[in-house]
N, C-alpha and C. Protein backbone atom coordinates (compact mmCIF):
# COMPACT_ATOMS: atom_id res chain seq x y z
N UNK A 1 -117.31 -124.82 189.40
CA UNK A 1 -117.91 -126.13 189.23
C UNK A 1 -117.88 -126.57 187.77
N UNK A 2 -118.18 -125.72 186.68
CA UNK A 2 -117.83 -126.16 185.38
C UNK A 2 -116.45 -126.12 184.76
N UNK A 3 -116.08 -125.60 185.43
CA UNK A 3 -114.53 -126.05 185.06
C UNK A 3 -113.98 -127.01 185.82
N UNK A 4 -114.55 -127.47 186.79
CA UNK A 4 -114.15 -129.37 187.65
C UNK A 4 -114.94 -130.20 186.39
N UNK A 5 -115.77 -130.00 185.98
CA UNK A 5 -116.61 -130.76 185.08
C UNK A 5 -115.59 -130.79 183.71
N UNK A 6 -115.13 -129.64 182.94
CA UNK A 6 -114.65 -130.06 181.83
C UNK A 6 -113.23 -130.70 182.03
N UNK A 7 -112.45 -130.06 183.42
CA UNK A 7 -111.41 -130.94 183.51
C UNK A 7 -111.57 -132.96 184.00
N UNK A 8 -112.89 -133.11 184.28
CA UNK A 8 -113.09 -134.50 184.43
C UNK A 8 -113.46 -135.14 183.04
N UNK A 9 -114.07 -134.14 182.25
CA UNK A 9 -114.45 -134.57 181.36
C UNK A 9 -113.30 -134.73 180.23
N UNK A 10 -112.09 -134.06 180.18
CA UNK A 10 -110.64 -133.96 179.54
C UNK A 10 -110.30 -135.19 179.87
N UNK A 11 -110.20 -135.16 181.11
CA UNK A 11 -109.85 -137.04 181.80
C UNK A 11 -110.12 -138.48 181.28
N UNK A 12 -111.35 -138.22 181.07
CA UNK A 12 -112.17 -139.13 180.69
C UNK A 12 -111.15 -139.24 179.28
N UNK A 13 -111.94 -138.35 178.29
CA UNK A 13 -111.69 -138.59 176.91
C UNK A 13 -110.11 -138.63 176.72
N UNK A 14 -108.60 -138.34 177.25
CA UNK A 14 -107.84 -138.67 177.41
C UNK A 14 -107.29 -139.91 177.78
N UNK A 15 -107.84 -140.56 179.17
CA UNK A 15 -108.28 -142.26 178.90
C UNK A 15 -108.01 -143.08 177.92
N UNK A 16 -109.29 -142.60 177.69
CA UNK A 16 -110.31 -143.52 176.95
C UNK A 16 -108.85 -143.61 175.45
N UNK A 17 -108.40 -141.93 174.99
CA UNK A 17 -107.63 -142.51 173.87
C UNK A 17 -107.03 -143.28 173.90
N UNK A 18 -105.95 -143.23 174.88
CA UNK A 18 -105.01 -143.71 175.51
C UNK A 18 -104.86 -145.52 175.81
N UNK A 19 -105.93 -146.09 176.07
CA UNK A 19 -106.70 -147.45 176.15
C UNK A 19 -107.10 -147.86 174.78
N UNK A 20 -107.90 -146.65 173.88
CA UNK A 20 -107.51 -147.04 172.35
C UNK A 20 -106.32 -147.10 171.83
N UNK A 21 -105.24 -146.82 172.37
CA UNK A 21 -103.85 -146.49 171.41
C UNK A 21 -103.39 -147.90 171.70
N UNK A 22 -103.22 -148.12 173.16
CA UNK A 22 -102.95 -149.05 173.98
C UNK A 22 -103.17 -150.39 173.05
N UNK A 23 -104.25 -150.38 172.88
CA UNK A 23 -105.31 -152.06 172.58
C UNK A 23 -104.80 -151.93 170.89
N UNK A 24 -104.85 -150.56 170.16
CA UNK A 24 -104.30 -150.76 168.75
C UNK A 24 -102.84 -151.52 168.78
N UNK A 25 -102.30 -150.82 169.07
CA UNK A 25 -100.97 -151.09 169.64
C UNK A 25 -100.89 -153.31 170.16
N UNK A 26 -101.17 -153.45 170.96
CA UNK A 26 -101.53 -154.43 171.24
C UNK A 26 -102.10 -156.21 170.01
N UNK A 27 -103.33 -155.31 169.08
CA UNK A 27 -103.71 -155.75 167.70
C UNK A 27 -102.39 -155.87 166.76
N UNK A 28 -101.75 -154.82 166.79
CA UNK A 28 -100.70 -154.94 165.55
C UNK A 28 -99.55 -156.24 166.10
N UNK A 29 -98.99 -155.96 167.57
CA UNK A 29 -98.43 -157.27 167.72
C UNK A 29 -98.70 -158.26 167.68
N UNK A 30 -100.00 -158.74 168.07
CA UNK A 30 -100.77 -159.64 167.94
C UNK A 30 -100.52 -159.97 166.28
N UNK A 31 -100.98 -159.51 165.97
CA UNK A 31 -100.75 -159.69 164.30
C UNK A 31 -99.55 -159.65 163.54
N UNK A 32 -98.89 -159.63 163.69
CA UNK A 32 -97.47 -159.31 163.53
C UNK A 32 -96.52 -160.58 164.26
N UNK A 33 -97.25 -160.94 165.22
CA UNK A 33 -96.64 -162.66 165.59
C UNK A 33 -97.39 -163.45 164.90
N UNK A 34 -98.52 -163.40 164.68
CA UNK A 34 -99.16 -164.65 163.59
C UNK A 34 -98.98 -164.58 162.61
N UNK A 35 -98.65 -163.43 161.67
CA UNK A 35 -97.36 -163.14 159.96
C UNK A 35 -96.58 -164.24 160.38
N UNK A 36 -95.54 -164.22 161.27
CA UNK A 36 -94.34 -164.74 161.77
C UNK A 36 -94.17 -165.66 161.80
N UNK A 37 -95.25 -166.64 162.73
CA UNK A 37 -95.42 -167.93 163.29
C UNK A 37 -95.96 -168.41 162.04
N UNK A 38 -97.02 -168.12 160.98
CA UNK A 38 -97.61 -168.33 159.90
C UNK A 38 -96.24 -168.92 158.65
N UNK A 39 -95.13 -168.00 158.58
CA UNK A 39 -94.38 -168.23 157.88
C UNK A 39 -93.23 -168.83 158.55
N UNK A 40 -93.03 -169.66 159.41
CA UNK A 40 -91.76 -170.61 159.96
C UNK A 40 -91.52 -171.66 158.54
N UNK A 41 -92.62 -172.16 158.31
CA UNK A 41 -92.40 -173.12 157.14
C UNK A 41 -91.80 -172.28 155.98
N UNK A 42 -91.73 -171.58 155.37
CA UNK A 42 -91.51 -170.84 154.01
C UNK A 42 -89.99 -170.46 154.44
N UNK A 43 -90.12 -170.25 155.90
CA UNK A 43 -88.42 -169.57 156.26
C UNK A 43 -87.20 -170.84 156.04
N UNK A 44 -88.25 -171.89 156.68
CA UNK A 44 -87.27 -173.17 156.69
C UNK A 44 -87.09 -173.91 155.44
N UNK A 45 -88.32 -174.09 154.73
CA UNK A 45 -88.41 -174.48 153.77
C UNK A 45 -86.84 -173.38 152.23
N UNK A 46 -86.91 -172.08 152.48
CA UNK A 46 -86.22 -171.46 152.34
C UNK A 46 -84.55 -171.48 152.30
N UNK A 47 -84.56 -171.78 153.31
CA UNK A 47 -83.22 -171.67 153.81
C UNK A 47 -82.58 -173.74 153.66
N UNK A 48 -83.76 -174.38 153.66
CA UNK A 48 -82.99 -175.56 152.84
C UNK A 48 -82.54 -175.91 151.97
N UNK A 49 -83.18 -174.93 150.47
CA UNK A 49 -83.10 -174.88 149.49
C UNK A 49 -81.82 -173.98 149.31
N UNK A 50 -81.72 -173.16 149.94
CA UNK A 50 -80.19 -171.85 150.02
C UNK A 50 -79.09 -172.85 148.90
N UNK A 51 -78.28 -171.95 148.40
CA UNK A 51 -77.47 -172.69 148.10
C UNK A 51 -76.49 -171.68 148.48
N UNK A 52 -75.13 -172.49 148.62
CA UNK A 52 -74.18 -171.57 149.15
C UNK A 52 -73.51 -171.18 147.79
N UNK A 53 -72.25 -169.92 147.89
CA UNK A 53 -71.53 -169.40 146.80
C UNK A 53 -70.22 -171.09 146.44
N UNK A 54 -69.97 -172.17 147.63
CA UNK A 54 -69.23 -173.10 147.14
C UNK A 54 -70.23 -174.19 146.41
N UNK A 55 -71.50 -174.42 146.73
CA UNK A 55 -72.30 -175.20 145.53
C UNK A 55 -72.42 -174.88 144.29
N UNK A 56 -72.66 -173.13 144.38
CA UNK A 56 -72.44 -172.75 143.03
C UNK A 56 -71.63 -172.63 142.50
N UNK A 57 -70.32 -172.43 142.75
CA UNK A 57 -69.18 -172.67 142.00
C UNK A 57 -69.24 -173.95 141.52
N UNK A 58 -69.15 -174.68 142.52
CA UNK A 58 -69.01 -176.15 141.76
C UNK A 58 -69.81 -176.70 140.32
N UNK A 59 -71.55 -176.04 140.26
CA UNK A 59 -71.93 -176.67 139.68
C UNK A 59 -72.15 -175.96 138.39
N UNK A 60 -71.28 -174.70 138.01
CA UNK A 60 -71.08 -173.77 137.26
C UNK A 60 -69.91 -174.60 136.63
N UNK A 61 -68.58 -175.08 137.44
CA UNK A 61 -67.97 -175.52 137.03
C UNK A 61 -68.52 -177.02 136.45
N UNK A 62 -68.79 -178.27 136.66
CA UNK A 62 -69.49 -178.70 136.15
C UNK A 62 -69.85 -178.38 135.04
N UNK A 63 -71.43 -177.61 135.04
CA UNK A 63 -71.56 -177.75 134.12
C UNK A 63 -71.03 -176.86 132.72
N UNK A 64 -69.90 -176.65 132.80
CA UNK A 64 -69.23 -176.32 132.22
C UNK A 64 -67.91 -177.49 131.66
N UNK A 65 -68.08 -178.17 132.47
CA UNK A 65 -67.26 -179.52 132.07
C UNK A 65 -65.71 -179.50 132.04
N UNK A 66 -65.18 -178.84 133.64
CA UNK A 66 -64.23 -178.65 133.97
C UNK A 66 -63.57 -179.56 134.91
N UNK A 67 -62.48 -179.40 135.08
CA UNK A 67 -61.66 -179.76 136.61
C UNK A 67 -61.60 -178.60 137.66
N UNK A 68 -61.54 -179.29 138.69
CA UNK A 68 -61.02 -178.49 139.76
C UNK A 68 -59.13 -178.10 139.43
N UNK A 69 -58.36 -178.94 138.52
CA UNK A 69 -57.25 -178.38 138.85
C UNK A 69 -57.30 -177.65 137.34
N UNK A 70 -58.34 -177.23 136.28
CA UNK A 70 -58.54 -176.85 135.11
C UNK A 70 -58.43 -175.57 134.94
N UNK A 71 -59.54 -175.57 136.38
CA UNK A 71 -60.34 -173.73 136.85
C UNK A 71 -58.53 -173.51 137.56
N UNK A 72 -58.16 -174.10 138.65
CA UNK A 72 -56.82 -173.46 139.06
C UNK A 72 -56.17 -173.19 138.69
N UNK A 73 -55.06 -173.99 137.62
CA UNK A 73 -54.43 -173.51 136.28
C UNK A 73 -54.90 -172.47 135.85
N UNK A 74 -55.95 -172.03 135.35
CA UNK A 74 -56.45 -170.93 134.57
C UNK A 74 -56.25 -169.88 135.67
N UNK A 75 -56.88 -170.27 136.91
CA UNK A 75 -56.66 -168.79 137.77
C UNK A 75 -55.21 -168.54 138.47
N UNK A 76 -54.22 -169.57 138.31
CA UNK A 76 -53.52 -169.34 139.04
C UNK A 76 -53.13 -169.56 140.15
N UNK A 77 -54.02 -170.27 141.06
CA UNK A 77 -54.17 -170.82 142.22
C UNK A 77 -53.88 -172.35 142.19
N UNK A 78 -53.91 -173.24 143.35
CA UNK A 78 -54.31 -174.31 143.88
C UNK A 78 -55.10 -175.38 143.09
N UNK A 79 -55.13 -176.65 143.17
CA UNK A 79 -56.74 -177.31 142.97
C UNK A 79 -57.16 -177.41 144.34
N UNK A 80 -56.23 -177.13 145.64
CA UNK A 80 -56.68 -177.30 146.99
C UNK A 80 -57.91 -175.53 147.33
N UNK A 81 -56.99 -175.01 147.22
CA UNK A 81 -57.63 -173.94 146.90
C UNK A 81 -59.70 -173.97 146.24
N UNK A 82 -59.22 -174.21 145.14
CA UNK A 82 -60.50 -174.51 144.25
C UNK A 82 -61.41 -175.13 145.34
N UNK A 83 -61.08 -176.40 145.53
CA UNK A 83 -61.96 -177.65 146.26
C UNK A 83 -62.33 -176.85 147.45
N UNK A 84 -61.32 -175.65 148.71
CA UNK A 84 -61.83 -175.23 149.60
C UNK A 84 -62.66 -174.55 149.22
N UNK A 85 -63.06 -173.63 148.26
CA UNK A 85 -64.36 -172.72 148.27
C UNK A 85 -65.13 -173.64 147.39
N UNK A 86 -65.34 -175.00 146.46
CA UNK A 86 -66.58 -175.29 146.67
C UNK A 86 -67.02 -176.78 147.78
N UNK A 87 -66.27 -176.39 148.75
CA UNK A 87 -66.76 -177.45 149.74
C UNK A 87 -66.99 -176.15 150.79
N UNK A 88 -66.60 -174.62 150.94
CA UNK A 88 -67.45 -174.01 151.98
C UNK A 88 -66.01 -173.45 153.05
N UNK A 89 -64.99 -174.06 152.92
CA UNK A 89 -64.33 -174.00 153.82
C UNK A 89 -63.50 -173.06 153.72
N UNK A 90 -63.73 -172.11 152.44
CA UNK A 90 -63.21 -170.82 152.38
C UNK A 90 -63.88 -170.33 151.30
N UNK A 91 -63.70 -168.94 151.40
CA UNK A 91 -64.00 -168.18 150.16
C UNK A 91 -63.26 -167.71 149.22
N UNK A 92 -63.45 -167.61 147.69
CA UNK A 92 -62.63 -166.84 146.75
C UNK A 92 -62.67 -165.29 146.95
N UNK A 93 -61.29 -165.01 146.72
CA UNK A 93 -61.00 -163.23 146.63
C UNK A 93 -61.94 -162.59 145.95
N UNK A 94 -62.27 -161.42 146.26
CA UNK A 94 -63.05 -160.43 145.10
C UNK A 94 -62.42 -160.83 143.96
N UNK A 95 -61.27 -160.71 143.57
CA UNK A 95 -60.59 -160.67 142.39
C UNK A 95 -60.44 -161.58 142.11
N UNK A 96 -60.55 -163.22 142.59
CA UNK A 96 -60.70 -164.54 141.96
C UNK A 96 -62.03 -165.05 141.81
N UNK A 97 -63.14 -164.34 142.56
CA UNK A 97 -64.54 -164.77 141.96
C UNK A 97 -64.79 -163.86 141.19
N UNK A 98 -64.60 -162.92 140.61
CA UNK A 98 -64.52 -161.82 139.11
C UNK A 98 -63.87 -162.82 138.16
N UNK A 99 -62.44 -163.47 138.75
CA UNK A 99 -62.11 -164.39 137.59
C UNK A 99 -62.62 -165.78 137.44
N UNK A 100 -63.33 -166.29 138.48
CA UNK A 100 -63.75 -167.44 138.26
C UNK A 100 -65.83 -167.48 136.90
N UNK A 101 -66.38 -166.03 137.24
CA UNK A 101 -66.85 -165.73 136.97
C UNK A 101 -66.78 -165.20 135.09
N UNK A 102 -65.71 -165.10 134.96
CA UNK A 102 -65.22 -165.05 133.38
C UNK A 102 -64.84 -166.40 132.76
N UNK A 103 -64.18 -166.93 133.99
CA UNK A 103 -64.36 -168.97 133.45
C UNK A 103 -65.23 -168.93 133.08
N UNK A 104 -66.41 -169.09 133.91
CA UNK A 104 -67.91 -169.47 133.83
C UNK A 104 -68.61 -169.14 133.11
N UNK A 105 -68.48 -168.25 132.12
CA UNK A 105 -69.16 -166.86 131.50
C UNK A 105 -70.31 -166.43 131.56
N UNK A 106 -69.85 -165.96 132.97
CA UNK A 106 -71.35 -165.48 133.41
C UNK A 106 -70.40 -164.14 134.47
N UNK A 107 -71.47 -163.44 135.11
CA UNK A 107 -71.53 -162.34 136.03
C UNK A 107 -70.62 -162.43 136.75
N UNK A 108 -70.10 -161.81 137.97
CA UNK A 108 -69.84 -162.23 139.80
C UNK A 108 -71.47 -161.84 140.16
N UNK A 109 -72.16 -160.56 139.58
CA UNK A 109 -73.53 -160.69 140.50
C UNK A 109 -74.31 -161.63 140.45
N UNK A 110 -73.90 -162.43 139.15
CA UNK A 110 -75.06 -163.45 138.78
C UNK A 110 -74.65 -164.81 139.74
N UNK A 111 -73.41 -164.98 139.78
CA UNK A 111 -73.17 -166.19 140.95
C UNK A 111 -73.67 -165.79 142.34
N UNK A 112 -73.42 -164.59 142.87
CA UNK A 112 -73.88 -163.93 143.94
C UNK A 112 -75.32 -164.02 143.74
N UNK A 113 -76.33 -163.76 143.28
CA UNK A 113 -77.61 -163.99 143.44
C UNK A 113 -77.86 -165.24 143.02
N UNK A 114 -77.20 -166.22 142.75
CA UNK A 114 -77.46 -167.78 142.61
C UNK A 114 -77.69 -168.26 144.06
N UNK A 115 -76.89 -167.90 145.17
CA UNK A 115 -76.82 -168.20 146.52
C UNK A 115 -77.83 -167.83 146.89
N UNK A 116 -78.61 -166.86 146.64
CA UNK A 116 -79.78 -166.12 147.17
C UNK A 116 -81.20 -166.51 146.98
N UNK A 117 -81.10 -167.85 145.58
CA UNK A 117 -82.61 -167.70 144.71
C UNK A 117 -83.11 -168.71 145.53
N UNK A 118 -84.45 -169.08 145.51
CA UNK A 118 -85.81 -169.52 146.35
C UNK A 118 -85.98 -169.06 147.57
């Protein structure tokens, strides 16, 4: 008879954790969708501001007070070329955004984290 008792009583307190793990478990998602839903604005707001790697070219070039057929000449390429990566519609080679990046005199990581900032 006391050992029906402690095995009901194992039961019990096994439960009972189990319904606590449960309901913790439960709290964290709960919470973890209202982080989420809380920040839609900051994501969007975010991602409007994005700038792509062809805005930043462009406005590197700019303000640097170039041509599109200035930067090509120098690299060797196109001015069609040029105009496709800063309108988006292609990208420069590793080895022509390293050189477009010495035009510019600045980084490749530093144009690469230009796309990235706000």
């Amino acid at each position: 008879m006391k050992l029906n008792f402690i095995f009901v009583l194992l039961n019990i307190c096994l439960w009972i954790f189990l319904v606590a793990v449960a309901g913790y478990v439960v709290y964290l998602v709960i919470k973890a969708l209202r982080k989420y839903t809380r920040s839609v604005p900051v994501r969007k707001e975010k991602a409007e501001n994005a700038k792509t790697l062809g805005e930043v070219l462009k406005q590197h070039r700019l303000n640097c007070k170039m041509t599109q057929e200035f930067v090509a000449e120098t690299l060797g390429v196109s001015r069609q070329a040029v105009s496709k990566w800063e309108s988006g519609a292609s990208a420069p080679s590793t080895t022509n955004l390293m050189a477009l990046a010495k035009v510019f005199d600045v980084s490749a990581e530093e144009l690469l984290k230009e796309t990235q900032k706000n």
